[in-house]
Protein backbone atom coordinates (compact mmCIF):
# COMPACT_ATOMS: atom_id res chain seq x y z
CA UNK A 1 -13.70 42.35 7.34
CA UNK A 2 -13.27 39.04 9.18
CA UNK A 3 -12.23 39.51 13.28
CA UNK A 4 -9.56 38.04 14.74
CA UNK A 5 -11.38 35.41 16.59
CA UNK A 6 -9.07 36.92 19.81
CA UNK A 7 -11.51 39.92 19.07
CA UNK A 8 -14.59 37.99 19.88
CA UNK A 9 -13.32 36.04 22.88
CA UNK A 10 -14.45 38.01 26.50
CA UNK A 11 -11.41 39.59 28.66
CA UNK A 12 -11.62 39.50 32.39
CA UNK A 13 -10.85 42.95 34.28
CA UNK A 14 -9.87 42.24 37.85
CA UNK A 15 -11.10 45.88 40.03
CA UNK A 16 -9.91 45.72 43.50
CA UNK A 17 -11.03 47.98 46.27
CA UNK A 18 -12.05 47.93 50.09
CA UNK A 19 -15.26 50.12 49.48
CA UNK A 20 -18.30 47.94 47.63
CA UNK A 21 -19.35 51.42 45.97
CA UNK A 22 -16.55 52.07 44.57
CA UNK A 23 -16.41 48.66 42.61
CA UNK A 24 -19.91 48.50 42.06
CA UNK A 25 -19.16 52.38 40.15
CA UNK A 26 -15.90 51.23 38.15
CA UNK A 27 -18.14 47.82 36.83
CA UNK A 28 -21.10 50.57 35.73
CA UNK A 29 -18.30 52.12 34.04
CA UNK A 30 -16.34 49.54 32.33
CA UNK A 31 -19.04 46.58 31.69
CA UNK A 32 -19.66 46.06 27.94
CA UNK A 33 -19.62 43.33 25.10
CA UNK A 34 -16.77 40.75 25.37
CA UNK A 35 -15.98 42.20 29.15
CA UNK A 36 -16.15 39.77 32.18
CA UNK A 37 -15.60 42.13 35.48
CA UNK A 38 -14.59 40.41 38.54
CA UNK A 39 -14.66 42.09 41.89
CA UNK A 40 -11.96 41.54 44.84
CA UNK A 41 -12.60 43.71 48.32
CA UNK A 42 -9.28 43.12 49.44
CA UNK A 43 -5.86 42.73 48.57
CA UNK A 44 -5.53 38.48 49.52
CA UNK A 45 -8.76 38.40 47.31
CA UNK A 46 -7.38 39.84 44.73
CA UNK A 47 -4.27 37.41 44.63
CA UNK A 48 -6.09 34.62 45.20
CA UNK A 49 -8.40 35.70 42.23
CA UNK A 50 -5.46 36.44 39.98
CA UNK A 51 -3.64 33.14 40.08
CA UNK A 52 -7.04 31.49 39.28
CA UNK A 53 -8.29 33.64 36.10
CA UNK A 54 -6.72 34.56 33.33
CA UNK A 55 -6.91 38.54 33.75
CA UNK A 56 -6.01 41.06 31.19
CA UNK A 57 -5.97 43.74 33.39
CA UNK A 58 -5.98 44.69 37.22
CA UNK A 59 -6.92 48.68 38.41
CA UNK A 60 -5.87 48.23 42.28
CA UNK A 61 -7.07 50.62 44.63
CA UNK A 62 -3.99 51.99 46.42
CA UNK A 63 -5.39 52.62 50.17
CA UNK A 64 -6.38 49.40 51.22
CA UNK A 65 -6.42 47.91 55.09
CA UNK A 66 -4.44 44.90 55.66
CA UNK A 67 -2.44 44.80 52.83
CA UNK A 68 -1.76 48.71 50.78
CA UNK A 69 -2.31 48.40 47.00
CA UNK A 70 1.55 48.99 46.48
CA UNK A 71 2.07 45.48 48.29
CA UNK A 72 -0.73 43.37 46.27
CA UNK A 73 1.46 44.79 42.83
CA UNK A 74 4.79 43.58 44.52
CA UNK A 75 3.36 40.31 45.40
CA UNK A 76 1.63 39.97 41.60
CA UNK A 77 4.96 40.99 39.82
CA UNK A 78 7.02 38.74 41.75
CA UNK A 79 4.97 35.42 40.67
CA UNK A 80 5.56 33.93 37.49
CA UNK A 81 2.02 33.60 36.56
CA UNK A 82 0.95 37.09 37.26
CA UNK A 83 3.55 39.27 36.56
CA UNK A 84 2.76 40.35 33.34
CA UNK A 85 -0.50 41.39 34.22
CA UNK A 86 -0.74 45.40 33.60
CA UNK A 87 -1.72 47.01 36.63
CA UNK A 88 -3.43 50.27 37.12
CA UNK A 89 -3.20 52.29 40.32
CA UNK A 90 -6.43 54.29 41.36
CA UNK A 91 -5.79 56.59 44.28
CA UNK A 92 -7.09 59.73 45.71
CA UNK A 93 -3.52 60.32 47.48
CA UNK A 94 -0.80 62.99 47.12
CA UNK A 95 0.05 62.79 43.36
CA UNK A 96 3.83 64.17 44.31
CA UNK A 97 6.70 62.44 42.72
CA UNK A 98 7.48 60.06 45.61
CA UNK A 99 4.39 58.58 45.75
CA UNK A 100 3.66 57.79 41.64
CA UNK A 101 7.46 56.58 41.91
CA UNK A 102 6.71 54.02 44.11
CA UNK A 103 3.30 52.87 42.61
CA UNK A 104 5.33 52.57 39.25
CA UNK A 105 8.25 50.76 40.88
CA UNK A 106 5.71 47.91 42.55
CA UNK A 107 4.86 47.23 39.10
CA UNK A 108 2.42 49.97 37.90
CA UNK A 109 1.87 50.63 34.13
CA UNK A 110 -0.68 53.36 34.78
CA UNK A 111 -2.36 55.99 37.46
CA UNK A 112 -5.64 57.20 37.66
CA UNK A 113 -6.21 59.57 40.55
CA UNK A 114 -9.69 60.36 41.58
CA UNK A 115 -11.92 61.68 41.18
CA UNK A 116 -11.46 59.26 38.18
CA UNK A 117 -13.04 60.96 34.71
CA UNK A 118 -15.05 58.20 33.21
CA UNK A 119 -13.76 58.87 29.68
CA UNK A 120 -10.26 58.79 30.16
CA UNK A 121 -10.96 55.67 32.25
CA UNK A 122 -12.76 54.13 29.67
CA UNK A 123 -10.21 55.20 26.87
CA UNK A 124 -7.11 53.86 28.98
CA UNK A 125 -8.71 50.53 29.90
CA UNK A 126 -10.09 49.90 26.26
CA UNK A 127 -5.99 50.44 25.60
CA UNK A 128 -4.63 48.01 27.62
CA UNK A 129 -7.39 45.36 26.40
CA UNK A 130 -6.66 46.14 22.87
CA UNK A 131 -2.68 45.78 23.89
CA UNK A 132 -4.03 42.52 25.77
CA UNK A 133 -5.48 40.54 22.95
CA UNK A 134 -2.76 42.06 20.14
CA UNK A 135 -0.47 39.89 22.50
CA UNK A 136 -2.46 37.03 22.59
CA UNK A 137 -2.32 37.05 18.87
CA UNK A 138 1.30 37.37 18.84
CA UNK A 139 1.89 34.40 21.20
CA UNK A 140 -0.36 32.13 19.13
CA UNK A 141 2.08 33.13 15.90
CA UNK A 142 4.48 32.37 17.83
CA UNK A 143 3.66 28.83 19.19
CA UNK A 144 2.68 28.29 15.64
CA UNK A 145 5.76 29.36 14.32
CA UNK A 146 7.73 27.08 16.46
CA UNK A 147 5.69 24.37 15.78
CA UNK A 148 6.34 24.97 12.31
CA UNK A 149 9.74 25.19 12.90
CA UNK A 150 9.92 21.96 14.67
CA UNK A 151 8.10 20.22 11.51
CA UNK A 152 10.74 21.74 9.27
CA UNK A 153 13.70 20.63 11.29
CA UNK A 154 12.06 16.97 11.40
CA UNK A 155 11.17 16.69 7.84
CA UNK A 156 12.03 13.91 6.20
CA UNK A 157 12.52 16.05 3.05
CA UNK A 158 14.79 18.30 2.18
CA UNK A 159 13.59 22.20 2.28
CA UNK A 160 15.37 25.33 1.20
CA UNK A 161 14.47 28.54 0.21
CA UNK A 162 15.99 30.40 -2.72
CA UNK A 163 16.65 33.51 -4.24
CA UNK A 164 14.88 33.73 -7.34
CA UNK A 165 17.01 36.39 -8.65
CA UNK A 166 20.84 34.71 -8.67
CA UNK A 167 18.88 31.61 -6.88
CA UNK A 168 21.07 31.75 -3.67
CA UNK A 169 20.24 29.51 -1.02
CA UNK A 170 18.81 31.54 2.16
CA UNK A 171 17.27 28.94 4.29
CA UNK A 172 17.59 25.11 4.35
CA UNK A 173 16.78 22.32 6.93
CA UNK A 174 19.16 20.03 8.50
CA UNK A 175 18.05 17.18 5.50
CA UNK A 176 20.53 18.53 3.58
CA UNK A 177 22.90 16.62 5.59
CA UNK A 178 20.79 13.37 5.24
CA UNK A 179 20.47 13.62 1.37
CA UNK A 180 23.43 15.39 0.21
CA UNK A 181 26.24 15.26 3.25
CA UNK A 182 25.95 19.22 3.58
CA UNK A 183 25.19 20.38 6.79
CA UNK A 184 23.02 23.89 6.58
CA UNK A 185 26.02 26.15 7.54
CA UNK A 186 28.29 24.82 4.62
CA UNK A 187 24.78 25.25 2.06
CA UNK A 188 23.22 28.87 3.07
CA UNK A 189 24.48 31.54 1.04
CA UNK A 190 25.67 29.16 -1.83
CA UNK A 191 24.08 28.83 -5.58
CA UNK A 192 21.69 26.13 -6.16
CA UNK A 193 23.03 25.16 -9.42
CA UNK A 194 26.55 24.21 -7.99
CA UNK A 195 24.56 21.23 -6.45
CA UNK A 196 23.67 19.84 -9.73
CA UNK A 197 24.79 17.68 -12.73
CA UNK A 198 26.22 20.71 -14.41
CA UNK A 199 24.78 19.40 -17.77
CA UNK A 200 21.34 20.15 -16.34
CA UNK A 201 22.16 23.16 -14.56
CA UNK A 202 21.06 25.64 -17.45
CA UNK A 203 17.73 23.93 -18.10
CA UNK A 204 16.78 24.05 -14.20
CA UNK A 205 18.22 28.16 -14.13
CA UNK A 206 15.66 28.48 -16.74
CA UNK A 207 13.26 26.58 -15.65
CA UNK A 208 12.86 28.44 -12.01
CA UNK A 209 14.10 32.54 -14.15
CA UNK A 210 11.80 34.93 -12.14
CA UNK A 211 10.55 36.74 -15.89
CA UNK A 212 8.74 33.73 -16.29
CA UNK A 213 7.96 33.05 -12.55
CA UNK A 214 4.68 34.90 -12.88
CA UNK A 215 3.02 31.86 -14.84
CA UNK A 216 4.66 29.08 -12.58
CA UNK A 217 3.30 29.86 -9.26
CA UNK A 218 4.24 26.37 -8.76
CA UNK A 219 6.45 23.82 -10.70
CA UNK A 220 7.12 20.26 -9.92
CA UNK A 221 10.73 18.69 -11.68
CA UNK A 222 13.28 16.21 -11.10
CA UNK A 223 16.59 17.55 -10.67
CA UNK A 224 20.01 15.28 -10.81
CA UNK A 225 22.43 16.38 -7.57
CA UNK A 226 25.49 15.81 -6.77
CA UNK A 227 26.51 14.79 -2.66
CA UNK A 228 29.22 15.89 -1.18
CA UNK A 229 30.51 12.33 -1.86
CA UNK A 230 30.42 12.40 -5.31
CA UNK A 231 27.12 10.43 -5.37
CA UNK A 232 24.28 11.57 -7.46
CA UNK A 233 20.66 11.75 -5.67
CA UNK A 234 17.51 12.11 -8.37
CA UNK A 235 15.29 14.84 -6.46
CA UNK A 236 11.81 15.63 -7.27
CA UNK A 237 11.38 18.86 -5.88
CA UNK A 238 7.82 20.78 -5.30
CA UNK A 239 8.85 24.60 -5.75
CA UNK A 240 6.21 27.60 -4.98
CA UNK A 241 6.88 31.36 -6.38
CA UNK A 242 6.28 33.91 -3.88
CA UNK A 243 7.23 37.30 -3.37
CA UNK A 244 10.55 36.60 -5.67
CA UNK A 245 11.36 33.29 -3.66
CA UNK A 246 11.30 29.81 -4.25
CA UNK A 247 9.65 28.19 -1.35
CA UNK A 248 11.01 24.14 -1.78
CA UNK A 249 10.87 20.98 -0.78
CA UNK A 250 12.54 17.46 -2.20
CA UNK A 251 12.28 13.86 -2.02
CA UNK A 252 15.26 11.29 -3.29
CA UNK A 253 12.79 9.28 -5.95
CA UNK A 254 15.00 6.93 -7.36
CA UNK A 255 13.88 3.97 -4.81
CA UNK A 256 10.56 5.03 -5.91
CA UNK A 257 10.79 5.60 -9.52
CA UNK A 258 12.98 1.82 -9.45
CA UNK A 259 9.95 0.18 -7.39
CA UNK A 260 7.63 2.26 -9.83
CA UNK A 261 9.24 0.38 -13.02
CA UNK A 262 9.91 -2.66 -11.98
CA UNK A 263 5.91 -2.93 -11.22
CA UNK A 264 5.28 -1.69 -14.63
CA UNK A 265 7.32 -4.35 -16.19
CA UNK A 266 5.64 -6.85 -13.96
CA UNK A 267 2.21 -5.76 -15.08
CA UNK A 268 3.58 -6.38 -18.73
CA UNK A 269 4.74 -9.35 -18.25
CA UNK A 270 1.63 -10.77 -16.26
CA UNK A 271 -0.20 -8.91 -19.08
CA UNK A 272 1.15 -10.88 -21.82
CA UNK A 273 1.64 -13.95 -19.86
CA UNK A 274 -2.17 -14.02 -19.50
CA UNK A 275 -2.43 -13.40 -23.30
CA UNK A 276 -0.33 -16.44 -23.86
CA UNK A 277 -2.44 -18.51 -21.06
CA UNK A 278 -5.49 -17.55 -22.66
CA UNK A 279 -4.57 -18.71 -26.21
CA UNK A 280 -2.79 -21.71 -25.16
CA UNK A 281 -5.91 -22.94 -22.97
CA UNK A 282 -8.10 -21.60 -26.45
CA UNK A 283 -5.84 -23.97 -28.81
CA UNK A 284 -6.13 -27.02 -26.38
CA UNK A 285 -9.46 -26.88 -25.55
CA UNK A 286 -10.25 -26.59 -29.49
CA UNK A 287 -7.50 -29.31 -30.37
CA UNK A 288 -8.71 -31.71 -27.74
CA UNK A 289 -12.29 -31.47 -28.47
CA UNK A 290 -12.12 -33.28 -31.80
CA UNK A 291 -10.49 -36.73 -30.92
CA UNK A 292 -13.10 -36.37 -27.63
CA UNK A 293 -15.95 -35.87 -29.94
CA UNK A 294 -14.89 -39.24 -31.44
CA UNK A 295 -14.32 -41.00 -28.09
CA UNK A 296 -18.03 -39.84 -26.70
CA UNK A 297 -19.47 -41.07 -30.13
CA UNK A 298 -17.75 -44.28 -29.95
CA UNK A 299 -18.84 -44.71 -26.40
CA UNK A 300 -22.43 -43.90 -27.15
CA UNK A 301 -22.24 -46.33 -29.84
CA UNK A 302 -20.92 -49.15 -27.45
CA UNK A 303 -23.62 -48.42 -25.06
CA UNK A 304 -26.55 -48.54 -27.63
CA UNK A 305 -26.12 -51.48 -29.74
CA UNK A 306 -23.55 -54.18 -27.35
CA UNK A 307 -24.64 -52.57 -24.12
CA UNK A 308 -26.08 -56.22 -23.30
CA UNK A 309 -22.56 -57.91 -24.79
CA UNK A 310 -21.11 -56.81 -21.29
CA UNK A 311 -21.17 -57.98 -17.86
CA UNK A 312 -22.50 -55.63 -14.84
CA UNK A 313 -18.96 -54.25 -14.20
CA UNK A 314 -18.61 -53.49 -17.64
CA UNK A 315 -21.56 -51.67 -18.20
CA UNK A 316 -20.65 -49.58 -15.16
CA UNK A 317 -17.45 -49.00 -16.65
CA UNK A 318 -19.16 -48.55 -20.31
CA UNK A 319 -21.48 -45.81 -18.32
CA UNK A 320 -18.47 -44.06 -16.55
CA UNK A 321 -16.12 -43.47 -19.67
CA UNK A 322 -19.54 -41.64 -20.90
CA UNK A 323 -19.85 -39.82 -18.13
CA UNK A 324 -16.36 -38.38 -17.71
CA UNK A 325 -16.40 -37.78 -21.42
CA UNK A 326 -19.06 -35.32 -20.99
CA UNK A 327 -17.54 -33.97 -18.50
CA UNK A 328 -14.80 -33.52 -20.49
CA UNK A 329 -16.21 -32.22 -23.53
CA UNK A 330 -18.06 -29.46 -21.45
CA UNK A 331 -15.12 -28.60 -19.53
CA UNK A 332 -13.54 -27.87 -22.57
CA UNK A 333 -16.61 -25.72 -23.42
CA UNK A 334 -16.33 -23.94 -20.27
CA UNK A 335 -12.53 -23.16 -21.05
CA UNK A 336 -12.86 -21.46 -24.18
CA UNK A 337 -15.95 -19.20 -22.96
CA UNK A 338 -13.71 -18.03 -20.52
CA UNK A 339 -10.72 -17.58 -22.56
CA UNK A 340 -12.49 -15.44 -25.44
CA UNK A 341 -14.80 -13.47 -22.57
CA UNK A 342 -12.56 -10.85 -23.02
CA UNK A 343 -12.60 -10.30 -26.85
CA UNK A 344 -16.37 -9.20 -26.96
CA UNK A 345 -17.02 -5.98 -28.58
CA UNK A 346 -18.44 -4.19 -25.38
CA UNK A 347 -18.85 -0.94 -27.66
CA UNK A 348 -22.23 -3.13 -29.14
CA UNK A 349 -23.48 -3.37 -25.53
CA UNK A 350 -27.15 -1.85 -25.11
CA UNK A 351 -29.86 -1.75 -22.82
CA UNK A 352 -31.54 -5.34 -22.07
CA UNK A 353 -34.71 -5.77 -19.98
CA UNK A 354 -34.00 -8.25 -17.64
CA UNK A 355 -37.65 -8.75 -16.95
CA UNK A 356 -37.86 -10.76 -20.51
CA UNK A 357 -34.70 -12.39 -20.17
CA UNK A 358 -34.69 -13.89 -16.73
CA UNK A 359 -38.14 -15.06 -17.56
CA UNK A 360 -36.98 -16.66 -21.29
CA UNK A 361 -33.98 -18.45 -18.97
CA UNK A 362 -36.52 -19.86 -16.71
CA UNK A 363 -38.71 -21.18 -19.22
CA UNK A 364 -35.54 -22.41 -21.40
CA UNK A 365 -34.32 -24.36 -18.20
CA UNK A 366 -35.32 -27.34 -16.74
CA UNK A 367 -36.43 -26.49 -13.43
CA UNK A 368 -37.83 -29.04 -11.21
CA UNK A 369 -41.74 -28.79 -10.25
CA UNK A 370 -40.64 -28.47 -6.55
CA UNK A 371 -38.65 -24.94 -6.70
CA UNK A 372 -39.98 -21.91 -7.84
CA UNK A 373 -38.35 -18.67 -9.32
CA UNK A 374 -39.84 -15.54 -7.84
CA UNK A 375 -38.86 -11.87 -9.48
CA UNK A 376 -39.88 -9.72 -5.82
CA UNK A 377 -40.00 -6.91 -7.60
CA UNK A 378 -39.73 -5.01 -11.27
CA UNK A 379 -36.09 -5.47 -12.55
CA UNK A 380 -34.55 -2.66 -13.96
CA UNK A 381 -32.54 -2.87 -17.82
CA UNK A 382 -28.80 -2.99 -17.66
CA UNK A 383 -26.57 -1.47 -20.54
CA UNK A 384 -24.64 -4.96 -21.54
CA UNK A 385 -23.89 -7.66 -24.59
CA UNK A 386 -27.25 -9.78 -24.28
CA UNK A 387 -25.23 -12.62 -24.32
CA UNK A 388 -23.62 -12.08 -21.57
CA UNK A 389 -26.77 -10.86 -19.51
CA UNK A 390 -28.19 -14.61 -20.10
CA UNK A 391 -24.75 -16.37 -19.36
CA UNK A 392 -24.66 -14.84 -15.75
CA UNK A 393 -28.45 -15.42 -14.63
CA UNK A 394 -28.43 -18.62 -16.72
CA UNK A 395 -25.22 -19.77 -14.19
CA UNK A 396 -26.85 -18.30 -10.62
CA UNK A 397 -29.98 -19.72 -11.37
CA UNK A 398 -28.80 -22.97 -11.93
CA UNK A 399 -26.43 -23.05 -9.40
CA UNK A 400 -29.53 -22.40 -7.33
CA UNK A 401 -31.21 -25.08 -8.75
CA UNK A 402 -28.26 -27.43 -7.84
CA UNK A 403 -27.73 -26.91 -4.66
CA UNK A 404 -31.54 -27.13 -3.28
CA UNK A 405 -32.33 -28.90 -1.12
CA UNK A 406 -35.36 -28.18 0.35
CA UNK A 407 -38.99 -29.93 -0.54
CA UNK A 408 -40.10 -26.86 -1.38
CA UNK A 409 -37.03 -24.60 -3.01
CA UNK A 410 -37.65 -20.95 -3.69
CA UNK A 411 -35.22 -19.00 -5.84
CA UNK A 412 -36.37 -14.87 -5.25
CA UNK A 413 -34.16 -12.20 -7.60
CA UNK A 414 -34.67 -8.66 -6.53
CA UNK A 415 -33.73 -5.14 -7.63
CA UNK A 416 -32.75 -2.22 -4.82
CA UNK A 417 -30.86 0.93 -4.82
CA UNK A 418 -28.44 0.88 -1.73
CA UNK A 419 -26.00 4.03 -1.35
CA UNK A 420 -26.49 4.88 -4.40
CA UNK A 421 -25.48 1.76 -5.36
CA UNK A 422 -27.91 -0.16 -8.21
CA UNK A 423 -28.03 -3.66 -7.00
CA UNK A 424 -29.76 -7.11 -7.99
CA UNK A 425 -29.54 -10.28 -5.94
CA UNK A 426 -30.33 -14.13 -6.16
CA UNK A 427 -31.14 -15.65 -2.77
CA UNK A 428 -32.31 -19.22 -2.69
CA UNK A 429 -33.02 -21.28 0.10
CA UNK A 430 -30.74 -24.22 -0.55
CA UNK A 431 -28.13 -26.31 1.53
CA UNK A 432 -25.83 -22.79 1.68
CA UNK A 433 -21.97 -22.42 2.01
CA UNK A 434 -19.86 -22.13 4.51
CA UNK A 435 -17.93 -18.41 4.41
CA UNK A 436 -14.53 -20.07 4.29
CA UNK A 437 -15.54 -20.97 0.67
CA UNK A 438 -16.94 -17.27 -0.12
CA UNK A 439 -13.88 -16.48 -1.82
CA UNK A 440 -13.16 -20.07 -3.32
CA UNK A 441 -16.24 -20.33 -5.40
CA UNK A 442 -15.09 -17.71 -7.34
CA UNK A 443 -11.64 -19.21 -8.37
CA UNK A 444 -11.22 -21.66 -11.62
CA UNK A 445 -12.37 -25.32 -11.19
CA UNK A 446 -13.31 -24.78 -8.00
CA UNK A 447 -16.22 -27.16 -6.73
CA UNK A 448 -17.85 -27.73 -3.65
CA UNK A 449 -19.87 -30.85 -4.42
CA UNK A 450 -18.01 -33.84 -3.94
CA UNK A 451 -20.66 -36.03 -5.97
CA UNK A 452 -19.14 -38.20 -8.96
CA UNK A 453 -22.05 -38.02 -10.80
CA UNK A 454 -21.81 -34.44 -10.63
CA UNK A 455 -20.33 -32.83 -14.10
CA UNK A 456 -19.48 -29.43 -12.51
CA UNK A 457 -16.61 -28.02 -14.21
CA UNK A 458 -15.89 -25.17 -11.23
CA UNK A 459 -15.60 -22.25 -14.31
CA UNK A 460 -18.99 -21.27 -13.88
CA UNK A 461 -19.04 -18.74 -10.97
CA UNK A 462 -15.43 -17.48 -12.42
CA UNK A 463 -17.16 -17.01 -15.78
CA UNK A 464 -19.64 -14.46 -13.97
CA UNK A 465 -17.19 -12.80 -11.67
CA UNK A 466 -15.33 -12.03 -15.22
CA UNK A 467 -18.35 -10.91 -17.56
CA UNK A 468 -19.29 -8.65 -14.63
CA UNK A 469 -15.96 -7.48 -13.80
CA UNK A 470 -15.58 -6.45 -17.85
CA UNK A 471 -18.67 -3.85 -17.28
CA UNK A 472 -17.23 -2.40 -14.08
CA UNK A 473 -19.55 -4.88 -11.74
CA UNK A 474 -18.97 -6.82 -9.12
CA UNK A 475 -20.32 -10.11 -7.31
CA UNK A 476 -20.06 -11.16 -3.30
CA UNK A 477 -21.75 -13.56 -1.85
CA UNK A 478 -23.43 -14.17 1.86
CA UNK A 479 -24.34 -17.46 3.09
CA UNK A 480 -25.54 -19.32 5.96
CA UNK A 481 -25.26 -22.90 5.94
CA UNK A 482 -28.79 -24.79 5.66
CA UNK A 483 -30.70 -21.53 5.31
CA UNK A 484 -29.61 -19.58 2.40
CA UNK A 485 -27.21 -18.23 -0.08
CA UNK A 486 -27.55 -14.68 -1.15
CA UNK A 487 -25.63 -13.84 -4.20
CA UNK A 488 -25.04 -9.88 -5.02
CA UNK A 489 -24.26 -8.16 -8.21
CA UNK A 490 -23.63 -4.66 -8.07
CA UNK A 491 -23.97 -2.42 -11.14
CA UNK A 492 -22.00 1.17 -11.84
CA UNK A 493 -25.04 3.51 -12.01
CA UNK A 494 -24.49 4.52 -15.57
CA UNK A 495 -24.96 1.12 -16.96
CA UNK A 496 -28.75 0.83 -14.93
CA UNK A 497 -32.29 1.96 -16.05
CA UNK A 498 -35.10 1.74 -13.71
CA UNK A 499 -38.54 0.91 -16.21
């Protein structure tokens, strides 16, 4: 059996007497487990004492000098603090009438006359402890109850208690008013059902019969009720089955269940306004590249055979229609990778070492003599499209590449394990970006180089951030301008294999 923890907690026994033996003889007596005995040799002592400790129980020596026992007891019953302390008298005086009448009229619960017989002194003061902490209990209920009560009066919901026989409303909290315009005088004692749309009424009576209650310890439903205005409130009410009551509580929903669809349709509408985007960007990027196909092999042509028919300017001019051509043509590119990332079959996804790969990219890539790709450590294989695993190191390592510049660039890509967490990252030691851009680089057609011979379409980072995102992966990025850039891909467990 588990103790009251008021069981475990030490009581403090106050003994008061003029004569050192005499204490010294009740503590012999008394001391045990979970017992704290203070000692007072007079009667200010033991005041003084009293208002300082929390005692459960005083035995008061009636023949004191100074001040008798029968005045300490007055004086402790007359403060608020100490007058529920149980006193017991112990005296060797005349046990006539007059004298226990007096004891028990200055506040006395209890004699003992001595000689005092140990076991009945034991047996009365392991009474009045056991009466001590059963009140201590009962005072904690009760602060908790009132808190309780408090939280119930101040709920925002509205609470009620029913009969589950006839399902008459015993107990409600002053939300009633708030919800419904009842205040809880005109509601206890009434039927539950009268506050609902009647044409539900029947389906809810069911719903909460007590023959069934047994298998619906709890039940959650929306119930339809009727104000005393006229106005209807949709309730979603929480009900427990207990000892043939409903214990409930309700919440008006409509706001919610409104907000709640109107973001649903929102999500549809985004959802299929994306759809649209990403065939509409599909069909012009696939219906523009043919007439630019022409325009790049007419300027090519120009620039071969009559590049010495123009002037300086026009050469320049020859040599920036093919550059923004090319541009153009892999912008397009870029456009309809990202608008048919999403159509992949991710059910043919399997596990790719990205030992092989990252090296095949590097060799596959033009990398200049003066930067270096370093693997720190053995990568692990990663449950993807292989495609896509070469489209997002492919696009870090060049962006790498790009912006170096150092003599001597370094480009390290390293495998760790952090909170459980499998993790791979590409840190370079290039010219770096500033954090206001951390979350730029990552939108479409963003750029950060403002070079026109650069051909940077800004889709490149967004074309990671979305082949990762369709595995359940993410990408952040840490950067320090002129020192490094550190970019992070973080893997759902599942999807990693260490080799």
């Amino acid at each position: 059996m588990v103790k009251d923890r008021h069981e475990e907690e030490s009581v403090k026994i106050l003994l008061v007497d003029d004569k050192p033996k005499n204490l010294y003889a009740l503590e012999e007596l008394l001391a045990a487990d979970n017992r704290t005995i203070l000692k007072a040799g007079s009667g200010r002592l033991a005041l003084k004492m009293a208002l300082q400790e929390d005692v459960a129980l005083i035995l008061l020596d009636v023949q004191m000098p100074e001040m008798s026992g029968f005045e300490v007891a007055e004086l402790l019953k007359g403060n608020n603090r100490t007058r529920n302390i149980p006193i017991i008298f112990v005296t060797a005086i005349n046990k006539e009438e007059k004298y226990v009448k007096r004891g028990y009229e200055s506040g006395a619960v209890d004699y003992l006359f001595k000689p005092i017989d140990p076991e009945i002194t034991a047996a009365k003061v392991s009474a009045f402890i056991k009466i001590f902490r059963q009140q201590k209990v009962l005072e904690e209920q009760n602060r908790r109850m009132e808190k309780l009560s408090m939280l119930v009066q101040n709920s925002a919901d509205i609470m009620c208690i029913l009969n589950s026989d006839d399902l008459t409303i015993e107990e409600v909290n002053p939300c009633w008013k708030n919800y419904l315009g009842y205040s809880t005088e005109e509601v206890k004692g009434t039927n539950f059902l009268i506050y609902l749309v009647q044409e539900k009424a029947p389906e809810i009576r069911d719903l909460l019969n007590p023959a069934s209650a047994d298998n619906k310890i709890t039940l959650n439903y929306d119930a339809e009720m009727v104000g005393k205005d006229g106005s209807h409130k949709c309730i979603n009410w929480n009900s427990r089955y207990k000892d043939g009551q409903w214990y409930s509580n309700g919440r008006d929903v409509a706001e919610q269940r409104e907000v709640q669809k109107h973001r649903e349709e929102l999500v549809e509408h985004l959802q299929r306004a994306n759809a649209q985007l990403d065939r509409y960007a599909h069909t012009i990027a696939h219906d523009l590249k043919t007439p630019l196909r022409g325009i790049n092999s007419l300027t090519h042509w120009l620039a071969h055979d009559y590049r010495d028919k123009f002037d300086e300017e026009g050469q320049a001019k020859l040599d920036l229609i093919i550059s923004r051509t090319t541009y153009l043509y892999k912008l397009l590119d870029d456009i309809l990778l990202y608008s048919t990332l999403d159509k992949a079959n991710l059910e043919d996804a399997e596990l790719q070492d990205l030992n092989d790969i990252i090296q095949e990219e590097i060799k596959a890539m033009k990398i200049p003599g003066h930067i270096e790709v370093k693997l720190e450590n053995k990568l692990p294989s990663i449950n993807m499209l292989q495609k896509h695993v070469r489209l997002i190191f492919h696009h870090l390592i060049a962006n790498s590449v790009k912006f170096m510049d150092k003599r001597k660039g370094i480009i390290r890509i390293a495998y760790r394990i952090t909170e459980n967490q499998p993790a791979i990252s590409i840190t370079d030691n290039g010219t770096g970006i500033e954090q206001k851009y951390f979350t730029k680089i990552f939108a479409l057609f963003q750029t950060l180089s403002n070079d026109n011979e650069d051909i940077s379409t800004g889709v490149g980072l967004p074309v990671v951030k979305k082949v990762l995102e369709l595995y359940g992966a993410d990408i952040r990025v840490d950067s320090k301008v002129g020192e490094f850039t550190t970019f992070t891909l973080s893997f759902p467990k599942e999807r990693v294999e260490d080799q």
